[in-house]
PDB file of N, CA and C in Angstrom:
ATOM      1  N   UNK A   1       7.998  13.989   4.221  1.00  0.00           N
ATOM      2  CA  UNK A   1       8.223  13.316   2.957  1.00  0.00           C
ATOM      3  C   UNK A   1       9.688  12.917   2.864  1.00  0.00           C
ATOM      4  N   UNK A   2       9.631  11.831   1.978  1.00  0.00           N
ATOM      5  CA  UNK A   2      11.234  11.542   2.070  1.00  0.00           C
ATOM      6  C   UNK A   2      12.021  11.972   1.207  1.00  0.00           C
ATOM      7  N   UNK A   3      13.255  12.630   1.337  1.00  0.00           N
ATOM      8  CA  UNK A   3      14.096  12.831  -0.140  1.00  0.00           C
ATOM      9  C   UNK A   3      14.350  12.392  -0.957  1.00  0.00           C
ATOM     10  N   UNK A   4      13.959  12.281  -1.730  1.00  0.00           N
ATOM     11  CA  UNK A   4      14.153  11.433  -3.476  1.00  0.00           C
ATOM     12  C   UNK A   4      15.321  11.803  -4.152  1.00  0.00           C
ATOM     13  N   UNK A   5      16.113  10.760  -4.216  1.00  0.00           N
ATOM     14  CA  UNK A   5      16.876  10.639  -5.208  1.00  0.00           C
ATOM     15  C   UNK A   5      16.356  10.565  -6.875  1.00  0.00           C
ATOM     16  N   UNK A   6      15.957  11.425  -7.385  1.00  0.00           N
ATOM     17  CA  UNK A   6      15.034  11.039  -8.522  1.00  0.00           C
ATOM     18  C   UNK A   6      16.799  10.566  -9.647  1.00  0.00           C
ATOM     19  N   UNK A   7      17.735  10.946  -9.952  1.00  0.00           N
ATOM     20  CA  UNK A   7      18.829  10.287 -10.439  1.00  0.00           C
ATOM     21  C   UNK A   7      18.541   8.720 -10.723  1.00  0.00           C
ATOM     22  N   UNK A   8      18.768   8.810  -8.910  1.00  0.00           N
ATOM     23  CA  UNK A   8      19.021   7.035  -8.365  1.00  0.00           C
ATOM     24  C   UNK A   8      18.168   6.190  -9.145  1.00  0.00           C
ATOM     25  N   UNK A   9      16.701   6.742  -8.664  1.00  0.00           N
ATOM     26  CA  UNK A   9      15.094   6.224  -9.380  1.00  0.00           C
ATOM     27  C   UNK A   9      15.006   5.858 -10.655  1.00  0.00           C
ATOM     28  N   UNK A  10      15.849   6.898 -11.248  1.00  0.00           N
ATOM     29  CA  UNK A  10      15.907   6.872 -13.319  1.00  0.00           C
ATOM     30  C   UNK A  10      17.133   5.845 -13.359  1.00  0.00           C
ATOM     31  N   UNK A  11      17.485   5.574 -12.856  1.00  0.00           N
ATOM     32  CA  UNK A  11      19.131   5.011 -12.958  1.00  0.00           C
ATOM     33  C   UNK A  11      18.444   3.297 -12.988  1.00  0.00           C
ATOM     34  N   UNK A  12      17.564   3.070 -11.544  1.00  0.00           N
ATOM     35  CA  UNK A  12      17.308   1.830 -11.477  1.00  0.00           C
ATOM     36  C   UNK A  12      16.170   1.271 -12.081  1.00  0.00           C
ATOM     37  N   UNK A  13      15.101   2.394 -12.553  1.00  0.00           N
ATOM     38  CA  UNK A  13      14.105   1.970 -13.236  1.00  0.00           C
ATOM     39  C   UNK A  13      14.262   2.086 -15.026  1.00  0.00           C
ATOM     40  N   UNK A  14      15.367   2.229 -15.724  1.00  0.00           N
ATOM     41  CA  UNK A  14      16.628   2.455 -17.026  1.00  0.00           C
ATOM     42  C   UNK A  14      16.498   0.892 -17.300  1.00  0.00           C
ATOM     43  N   UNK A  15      17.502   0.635 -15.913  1.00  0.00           N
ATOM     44  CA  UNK A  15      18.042  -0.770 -15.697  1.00  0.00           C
ATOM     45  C   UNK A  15      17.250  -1.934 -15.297  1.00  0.00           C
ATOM     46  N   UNK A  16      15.953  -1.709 -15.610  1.00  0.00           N
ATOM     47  CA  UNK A  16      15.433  -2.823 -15.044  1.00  0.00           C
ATOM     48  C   UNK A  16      14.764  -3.342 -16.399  1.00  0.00           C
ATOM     49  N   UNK A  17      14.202  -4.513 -16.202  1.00  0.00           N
ATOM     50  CA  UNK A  17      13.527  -5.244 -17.520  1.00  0.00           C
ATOM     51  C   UNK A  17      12.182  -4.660 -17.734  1.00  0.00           C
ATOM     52  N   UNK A  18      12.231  -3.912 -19.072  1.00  0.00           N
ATOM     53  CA  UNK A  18      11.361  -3.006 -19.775  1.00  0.00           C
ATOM     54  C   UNK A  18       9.439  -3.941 -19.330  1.00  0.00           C
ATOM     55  N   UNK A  19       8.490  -2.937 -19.273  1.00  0.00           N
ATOM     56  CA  UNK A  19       7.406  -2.986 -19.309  1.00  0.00           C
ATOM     57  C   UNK A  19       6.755  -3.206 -20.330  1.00  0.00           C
ATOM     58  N   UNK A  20       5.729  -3.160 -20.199  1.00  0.00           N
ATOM     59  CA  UNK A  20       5.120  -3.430 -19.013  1.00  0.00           C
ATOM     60  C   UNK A  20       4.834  -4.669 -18.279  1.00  0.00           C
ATOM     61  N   UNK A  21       4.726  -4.363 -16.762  1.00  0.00           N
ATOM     62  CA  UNK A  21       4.765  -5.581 -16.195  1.00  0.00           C
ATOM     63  C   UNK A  21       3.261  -5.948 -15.817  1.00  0.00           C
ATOM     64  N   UNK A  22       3.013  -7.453 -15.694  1.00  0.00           N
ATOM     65  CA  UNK A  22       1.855  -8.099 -15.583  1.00  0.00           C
ATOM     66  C   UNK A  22       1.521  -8.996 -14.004  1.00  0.00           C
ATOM     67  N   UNK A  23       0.276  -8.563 -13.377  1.00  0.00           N
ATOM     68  CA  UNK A  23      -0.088  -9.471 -12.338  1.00  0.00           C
ATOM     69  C   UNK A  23      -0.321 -11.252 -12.961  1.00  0.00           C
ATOM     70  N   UNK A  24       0.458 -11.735 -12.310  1.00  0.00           N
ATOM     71  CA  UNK A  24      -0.105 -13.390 -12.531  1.00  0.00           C
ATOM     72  C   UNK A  24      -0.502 -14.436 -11.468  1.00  0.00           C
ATOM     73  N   UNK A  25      -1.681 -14.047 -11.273  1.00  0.00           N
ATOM     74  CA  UNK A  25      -1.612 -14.937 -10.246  1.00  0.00           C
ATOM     75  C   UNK A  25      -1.750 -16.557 -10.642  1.00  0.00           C
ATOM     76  N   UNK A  26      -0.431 -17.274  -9.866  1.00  0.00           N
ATOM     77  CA  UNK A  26      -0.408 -18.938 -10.363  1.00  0.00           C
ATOM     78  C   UNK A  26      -0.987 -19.780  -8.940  1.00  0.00           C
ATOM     79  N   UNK A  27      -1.679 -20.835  -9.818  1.00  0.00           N
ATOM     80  CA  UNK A  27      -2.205 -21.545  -8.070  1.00  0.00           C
ATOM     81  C   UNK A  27      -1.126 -22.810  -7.925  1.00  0.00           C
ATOM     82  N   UNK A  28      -1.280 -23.084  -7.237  1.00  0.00           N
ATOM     83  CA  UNK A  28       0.014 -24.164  -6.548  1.00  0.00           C
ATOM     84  C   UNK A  28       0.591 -25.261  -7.117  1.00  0.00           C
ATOM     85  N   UNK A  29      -0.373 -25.928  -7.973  1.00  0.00           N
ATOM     86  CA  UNK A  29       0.094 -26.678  -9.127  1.00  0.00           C
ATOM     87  C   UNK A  29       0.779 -25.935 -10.455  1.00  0.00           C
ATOM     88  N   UNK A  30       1.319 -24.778 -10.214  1.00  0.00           N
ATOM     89  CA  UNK A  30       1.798 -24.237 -11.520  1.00  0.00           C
ATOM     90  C   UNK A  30       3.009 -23.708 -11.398  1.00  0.00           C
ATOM     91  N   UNK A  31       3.267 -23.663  -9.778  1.00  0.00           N
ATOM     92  CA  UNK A  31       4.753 -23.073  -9.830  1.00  0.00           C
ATOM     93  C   UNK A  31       5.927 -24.072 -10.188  1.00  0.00           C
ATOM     94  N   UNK A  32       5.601 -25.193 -10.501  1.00  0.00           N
ATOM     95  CA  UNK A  32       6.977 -25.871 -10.767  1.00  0.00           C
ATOM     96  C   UNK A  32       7.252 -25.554 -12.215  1.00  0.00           C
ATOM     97  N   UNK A  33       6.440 -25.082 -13.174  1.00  0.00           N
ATOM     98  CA  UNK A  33       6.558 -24.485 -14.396  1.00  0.00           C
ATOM     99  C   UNK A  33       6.199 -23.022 -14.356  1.00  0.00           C
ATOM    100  N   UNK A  34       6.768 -22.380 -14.288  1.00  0.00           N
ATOM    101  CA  UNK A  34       6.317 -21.005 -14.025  1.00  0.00           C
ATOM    102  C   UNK A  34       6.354 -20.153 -15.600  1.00  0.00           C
ATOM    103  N   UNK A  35       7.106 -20.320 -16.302  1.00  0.00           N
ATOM    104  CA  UNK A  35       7.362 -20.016 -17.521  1.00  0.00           C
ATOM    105  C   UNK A  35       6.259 -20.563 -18.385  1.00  0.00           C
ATOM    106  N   UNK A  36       5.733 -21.578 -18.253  1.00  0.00           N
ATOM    107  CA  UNK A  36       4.406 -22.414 -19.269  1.00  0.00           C
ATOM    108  C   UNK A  36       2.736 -21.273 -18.548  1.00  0.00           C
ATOM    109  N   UNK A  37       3.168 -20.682 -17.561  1.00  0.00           N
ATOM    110  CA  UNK A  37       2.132 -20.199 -17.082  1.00  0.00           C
ATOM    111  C   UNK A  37       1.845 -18.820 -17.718  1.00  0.00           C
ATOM    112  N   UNK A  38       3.241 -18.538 -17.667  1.00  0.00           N
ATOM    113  CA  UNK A  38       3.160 -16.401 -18.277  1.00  0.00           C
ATOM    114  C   UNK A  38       3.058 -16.509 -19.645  1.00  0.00           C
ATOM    115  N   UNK A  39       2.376 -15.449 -20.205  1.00  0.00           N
ATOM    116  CA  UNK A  39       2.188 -15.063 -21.740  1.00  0.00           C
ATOM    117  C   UNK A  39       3.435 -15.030 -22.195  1.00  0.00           C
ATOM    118  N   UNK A  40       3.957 -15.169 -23.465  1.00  0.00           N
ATOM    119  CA  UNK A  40       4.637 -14.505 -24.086  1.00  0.00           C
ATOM    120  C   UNK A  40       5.422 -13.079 -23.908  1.00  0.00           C
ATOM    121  N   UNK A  41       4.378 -12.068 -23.270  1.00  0.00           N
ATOM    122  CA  UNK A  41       4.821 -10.633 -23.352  1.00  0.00           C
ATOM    123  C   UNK A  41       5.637 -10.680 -22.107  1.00  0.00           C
ATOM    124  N   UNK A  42       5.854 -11.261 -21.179  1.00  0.00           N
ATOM    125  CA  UNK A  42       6.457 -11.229 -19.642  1.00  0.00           C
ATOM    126  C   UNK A  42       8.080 -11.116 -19.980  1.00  0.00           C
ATOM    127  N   UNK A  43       8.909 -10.824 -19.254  1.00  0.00           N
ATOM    128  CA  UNK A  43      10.204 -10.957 -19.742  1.00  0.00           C
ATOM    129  C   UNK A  43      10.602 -11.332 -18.249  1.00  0.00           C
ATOM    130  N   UNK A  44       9.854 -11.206 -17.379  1.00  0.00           N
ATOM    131  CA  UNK A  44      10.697 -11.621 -15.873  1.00  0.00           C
ATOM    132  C   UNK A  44       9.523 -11.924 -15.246  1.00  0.00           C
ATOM    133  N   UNK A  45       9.862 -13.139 -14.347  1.00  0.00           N
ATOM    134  CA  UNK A  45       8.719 -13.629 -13.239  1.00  0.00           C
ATOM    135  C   UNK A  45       9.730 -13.406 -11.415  1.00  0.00           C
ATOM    136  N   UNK A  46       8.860 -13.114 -11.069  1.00  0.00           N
ATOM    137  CA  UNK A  46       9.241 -12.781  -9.718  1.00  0.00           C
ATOM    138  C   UNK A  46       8.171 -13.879  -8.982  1.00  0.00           C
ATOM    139  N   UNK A  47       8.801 -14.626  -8.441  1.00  0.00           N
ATOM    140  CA  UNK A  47       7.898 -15.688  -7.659  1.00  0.00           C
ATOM    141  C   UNK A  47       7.955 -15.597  -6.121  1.00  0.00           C
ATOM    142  N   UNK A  48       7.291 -14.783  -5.467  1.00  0.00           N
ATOM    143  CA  UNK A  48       7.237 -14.681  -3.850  1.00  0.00           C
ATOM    144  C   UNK A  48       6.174 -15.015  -3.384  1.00  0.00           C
ATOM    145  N   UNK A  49       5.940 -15.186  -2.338  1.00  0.00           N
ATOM    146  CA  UNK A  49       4.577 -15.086  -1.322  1.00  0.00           C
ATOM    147  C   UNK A  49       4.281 -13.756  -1.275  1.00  0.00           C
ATOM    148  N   UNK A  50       3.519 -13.226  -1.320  1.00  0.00           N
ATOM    149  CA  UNK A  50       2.778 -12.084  -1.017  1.00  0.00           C
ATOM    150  C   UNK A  50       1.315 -11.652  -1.247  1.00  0.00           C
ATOM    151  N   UNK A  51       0.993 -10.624  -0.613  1.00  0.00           N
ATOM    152  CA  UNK A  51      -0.141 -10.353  -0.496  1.00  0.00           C
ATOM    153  C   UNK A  51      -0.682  -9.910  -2.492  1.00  0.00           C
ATOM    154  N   UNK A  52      -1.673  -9.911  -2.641  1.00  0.00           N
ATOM    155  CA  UNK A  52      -2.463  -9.318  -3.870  1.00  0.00           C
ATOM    156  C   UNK A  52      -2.370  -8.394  -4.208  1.00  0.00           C
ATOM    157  N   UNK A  53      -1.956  -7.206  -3.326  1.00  0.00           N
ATOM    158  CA  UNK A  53      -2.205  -5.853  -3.335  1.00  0.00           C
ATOM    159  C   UNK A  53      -1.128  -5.195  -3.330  1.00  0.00           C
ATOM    160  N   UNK A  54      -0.001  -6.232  -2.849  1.00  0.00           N
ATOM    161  CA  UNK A  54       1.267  -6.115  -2.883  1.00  0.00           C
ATOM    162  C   UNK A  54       2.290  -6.376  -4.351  1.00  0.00           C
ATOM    163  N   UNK A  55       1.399  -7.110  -4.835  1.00  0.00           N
ATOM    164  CA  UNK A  55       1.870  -7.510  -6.191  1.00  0.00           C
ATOM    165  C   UNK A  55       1.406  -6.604  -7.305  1.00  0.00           C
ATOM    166  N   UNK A  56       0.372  -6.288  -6.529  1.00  0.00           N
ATOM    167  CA  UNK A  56      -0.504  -5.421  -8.008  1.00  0.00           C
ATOM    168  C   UNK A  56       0.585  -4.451  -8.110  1.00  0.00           C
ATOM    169  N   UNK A  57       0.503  -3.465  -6.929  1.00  0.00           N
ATOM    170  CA  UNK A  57       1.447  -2.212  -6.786  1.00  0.00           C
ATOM    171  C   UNK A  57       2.736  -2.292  -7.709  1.00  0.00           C
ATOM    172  N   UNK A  58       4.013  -3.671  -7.486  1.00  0.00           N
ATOM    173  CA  UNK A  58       5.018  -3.629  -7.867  1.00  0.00           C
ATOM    174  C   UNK A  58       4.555  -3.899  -9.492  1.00  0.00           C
ATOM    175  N   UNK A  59       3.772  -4.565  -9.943  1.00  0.00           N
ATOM    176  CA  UNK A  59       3.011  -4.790 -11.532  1.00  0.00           C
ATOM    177  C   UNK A  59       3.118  -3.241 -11.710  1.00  0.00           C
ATOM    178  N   UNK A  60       2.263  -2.774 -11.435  1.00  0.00           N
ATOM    179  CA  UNK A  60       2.292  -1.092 -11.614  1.00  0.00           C
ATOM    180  C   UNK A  60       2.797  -0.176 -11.772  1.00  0.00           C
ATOM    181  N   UNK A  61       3.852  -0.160 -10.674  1.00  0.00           N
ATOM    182  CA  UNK A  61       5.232   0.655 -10.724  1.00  0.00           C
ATOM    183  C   UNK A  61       6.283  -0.220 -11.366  1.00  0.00           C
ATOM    184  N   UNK A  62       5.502  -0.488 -13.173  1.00  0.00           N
ATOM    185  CA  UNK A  62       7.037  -0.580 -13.852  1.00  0.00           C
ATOM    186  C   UNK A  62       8.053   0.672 -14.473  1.00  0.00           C
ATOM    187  N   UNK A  63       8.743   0.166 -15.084  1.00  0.00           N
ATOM    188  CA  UNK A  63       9.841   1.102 -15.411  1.00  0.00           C
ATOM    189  C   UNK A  63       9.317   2.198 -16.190  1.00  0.00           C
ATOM    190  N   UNK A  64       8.512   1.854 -17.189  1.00  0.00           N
ATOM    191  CA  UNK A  64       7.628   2.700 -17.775  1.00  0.00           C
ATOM    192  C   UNK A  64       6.972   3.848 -16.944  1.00  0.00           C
ATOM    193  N   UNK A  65       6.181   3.488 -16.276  1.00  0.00           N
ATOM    194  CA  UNK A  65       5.389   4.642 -15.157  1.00  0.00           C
ATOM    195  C   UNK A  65       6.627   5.371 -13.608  1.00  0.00           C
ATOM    196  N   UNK A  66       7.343   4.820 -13.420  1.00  0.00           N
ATOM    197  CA  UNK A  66       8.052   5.373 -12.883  1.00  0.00           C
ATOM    198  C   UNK A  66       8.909   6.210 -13.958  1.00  0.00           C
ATOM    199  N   UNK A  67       9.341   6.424 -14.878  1.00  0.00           N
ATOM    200  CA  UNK A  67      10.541   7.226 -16.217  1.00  0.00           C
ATOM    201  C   UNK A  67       9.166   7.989 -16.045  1.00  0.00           C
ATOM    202  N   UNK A  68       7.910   7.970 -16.516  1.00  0.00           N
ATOM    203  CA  UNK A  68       7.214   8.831 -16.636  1.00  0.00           C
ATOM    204  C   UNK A  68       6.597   9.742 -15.457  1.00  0.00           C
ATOM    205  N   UNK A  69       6.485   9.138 -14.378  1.00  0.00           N
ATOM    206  CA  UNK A  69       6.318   9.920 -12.798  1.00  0.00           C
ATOM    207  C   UNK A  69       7.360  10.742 -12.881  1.00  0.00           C
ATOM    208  N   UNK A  70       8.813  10.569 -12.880  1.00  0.00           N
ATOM    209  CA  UNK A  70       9.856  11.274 -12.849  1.00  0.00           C
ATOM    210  C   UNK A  70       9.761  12.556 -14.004  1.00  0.00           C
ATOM    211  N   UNK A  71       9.682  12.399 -15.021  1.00  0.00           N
ATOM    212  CA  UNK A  71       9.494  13.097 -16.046  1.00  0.00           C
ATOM    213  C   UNK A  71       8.536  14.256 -15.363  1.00  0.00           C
ATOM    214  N   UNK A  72       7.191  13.855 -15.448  1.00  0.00           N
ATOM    215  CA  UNK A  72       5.903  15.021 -15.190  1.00  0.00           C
ATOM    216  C   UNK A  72       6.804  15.797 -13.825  1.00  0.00           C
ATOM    217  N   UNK A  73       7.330  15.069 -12.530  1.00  0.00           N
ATOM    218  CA  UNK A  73       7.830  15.838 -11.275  1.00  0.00           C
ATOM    219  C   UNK A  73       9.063  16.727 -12.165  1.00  0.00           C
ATOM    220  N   UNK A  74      10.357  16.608 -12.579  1.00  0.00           N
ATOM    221  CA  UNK A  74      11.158  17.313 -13.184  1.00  0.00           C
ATOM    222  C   UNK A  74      10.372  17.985 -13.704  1.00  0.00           C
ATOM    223  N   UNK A  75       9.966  17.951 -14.701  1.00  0.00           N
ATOM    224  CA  UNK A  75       9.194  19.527 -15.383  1.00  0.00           C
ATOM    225  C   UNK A  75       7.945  20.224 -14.508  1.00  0.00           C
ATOM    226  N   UNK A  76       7.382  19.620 -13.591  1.00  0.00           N
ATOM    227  CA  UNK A  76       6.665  20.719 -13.057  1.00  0.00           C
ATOM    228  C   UNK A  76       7.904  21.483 -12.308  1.00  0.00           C
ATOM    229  N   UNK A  77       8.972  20.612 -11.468  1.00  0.00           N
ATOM    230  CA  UNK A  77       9.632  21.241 -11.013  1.00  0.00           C
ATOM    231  C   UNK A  77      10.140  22.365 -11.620  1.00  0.00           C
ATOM    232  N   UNK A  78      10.740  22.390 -12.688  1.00  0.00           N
ATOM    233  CA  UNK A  78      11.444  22.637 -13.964  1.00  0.00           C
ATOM    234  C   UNK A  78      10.160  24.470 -14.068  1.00  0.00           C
ATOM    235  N   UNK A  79       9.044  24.040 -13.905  1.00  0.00           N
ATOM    236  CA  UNK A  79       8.448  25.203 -14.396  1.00  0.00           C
ATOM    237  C   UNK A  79       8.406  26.442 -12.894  1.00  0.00           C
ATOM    238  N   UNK A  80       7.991  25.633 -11.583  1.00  0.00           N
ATOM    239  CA  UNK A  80       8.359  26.163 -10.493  1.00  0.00           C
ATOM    240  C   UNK A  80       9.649  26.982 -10.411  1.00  0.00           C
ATOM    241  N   UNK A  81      10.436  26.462 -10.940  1.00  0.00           N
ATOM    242  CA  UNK A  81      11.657  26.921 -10.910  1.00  0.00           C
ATOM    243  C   UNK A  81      11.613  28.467 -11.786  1.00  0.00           C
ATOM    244  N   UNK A  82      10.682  28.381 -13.531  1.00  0.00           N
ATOM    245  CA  UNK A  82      11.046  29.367 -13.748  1.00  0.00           C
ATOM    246  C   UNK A  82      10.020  30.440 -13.790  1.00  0.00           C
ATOM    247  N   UNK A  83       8.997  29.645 -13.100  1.00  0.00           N
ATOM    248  CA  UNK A  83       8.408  30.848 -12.461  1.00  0.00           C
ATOM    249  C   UNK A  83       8.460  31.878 -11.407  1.00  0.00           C
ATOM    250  N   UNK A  84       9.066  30.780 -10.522  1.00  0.00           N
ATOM    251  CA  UNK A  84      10.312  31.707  -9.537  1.00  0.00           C
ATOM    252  C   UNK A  84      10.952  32.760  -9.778  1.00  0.00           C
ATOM    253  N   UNK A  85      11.789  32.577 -11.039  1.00  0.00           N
ATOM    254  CA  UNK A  85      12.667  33.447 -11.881  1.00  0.00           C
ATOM    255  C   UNK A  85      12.047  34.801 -12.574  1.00  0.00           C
ATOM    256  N   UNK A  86      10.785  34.205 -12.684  1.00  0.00           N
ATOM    257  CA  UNK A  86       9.884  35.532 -13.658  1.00  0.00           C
ATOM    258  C   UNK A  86       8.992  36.345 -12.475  1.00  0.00           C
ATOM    259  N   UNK A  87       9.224  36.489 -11.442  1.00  0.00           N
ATOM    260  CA  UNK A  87       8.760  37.120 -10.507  1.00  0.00           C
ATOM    261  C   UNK A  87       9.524  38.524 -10.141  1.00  0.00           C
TER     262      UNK A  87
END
């Protein structure tokens, strides 16, 4: 497993443009307006090539669910820790 900076993680998912984020898929006549395409609720469009599954994921892991992944890991950690202690 890799070492997590969970800091770093809260630091860059703080700083990023609030959630939640939305899959859009646009077909080829729509990217020259990309803004007439997204709802209202969007605050950032990321326009790449990529796969479906690839997009869903980053939709997913917005800032919201990552602050909250971090959260639940710190406090289980948090309880590991003081159960450790009560042994």
């Amino acid at each position: 497993m890799t070492d997590l900076n969970l800091t770093e993680l809260r630091e860059i998912a703080e700083g990023a443009t609030p959630g939640p984020w939305n899959l859009h898929t646009l077909r080829t006549d729509e990217t020259h307006d990309i803004r007439g395409s997204i709802d209202d609720e969007a605050d950032i469009v990321i326009y790449a090539e990529c796969e479906d599954a690839d997009a869903a994921h980053v939709a997913t892991f917005d800032p919201p669910t990552v602050l909250a992944l971090i959260d639940r890991l710190e406090a289980a950690e948090g309880e590991i820790i003081d159960w450790l202690f009560s042994i």
